[in-house]
C-alpha atoms as a PDB file:
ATOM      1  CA  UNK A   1      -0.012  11.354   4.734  1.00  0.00           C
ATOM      2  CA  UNK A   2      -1.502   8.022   3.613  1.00  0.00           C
ATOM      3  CA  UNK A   3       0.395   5.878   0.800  1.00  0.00           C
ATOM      4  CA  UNK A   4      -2.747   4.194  -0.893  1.00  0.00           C
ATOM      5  CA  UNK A   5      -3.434   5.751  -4.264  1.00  0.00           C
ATOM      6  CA  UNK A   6      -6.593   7.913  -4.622  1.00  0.00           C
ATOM      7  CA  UNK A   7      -9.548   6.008  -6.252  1.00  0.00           C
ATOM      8  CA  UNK A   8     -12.664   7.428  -8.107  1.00  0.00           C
ATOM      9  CA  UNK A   9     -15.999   7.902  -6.291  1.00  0.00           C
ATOM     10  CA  UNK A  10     -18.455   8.882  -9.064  1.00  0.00           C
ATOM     11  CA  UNK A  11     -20.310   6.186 -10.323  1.00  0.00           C
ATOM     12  CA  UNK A  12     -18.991   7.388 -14.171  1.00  0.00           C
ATOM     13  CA  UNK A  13     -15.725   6.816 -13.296  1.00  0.00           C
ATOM     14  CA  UNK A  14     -15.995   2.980 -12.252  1.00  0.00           C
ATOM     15  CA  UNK A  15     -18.481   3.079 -15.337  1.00  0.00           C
ATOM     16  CA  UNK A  16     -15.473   3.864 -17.651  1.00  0.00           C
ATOM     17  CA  UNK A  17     -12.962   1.672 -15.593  1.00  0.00           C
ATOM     18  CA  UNK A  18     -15.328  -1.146 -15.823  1.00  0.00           C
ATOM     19  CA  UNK A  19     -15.354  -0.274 -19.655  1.00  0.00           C
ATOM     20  CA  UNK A  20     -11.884  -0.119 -20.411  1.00  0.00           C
ATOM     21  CA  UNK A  21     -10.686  -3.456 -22.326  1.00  0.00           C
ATOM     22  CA  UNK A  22      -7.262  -3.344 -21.179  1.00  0.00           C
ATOM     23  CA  UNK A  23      -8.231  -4.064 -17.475  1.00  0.00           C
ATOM     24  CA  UNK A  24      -8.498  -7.384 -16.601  1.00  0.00           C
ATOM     25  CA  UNK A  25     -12.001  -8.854 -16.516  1.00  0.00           C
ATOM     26  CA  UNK A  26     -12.160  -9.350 -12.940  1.00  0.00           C
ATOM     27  CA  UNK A  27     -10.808  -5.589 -11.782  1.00  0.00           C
ATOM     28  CA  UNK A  28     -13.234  -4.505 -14.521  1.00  0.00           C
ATOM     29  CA  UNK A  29     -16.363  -6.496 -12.909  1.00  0.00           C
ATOM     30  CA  UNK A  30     -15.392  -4.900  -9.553  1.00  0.00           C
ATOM     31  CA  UNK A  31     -15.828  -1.605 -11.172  1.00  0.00           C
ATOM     32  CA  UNK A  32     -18.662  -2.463 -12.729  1.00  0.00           C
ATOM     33  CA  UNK A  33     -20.243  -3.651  -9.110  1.00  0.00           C
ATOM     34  CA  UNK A  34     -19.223  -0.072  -7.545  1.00  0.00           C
ATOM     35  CA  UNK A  35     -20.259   2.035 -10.868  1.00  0.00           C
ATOM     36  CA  UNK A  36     -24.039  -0.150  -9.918  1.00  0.00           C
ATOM     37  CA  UNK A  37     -23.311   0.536  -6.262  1.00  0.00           C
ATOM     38  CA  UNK A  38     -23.318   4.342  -6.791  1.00  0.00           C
ATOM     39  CA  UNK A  39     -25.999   4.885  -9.205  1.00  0.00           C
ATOM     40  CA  UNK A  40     -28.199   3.493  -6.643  1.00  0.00           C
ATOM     41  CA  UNK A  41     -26.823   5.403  -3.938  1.00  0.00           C
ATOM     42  CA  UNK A  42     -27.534   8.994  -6.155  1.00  0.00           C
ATOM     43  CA  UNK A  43     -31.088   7.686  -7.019  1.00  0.00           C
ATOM     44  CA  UNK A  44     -31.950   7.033  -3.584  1.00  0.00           C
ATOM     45  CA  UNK A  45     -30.531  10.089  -2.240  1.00  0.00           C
ATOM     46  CA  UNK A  46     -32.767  11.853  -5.268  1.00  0.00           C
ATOM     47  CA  UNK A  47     -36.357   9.918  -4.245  1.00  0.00           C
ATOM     48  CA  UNK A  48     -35.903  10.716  -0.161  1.00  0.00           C
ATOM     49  CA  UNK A  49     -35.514  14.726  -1.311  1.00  0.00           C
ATOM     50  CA  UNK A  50     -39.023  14.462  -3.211  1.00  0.00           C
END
C-alpha cells in the first residue's frame, strides 16, 4: 500500500483548489498550473477524435 495521500485528477478539482482562499498563494498557483494543464489535455484528446 502506498502512504502518499490521493490527489485530484480532473481539471475542476485543481480549478476549485486553486480557488480556495485559505490555501496559500503558491499551493494555489500550482493548482491553478495543473487545473490549465488538464483542460488542455481533454481538449486535445476531443480535436484528435474529430
Amino acid at each position: 500500500m502506498s502512504d502518499q495521500p490521493e490527489y485530484p485528477t480532473e481539471p475542476q478539482d485543481c480549478r476549485r483548489l486553486a480557488e480556495d482562499t485559505a490555501q496559500p498563494e503558491a499551493e494555489r498557483l500550482i493548482w491553478a498550473v495543473l487545473a490549465v494543464a488538464g483542460e488542455l489535455h481533454e481538449l486535445r484528446r476531443l480535436l484528435r477524435k474529430r
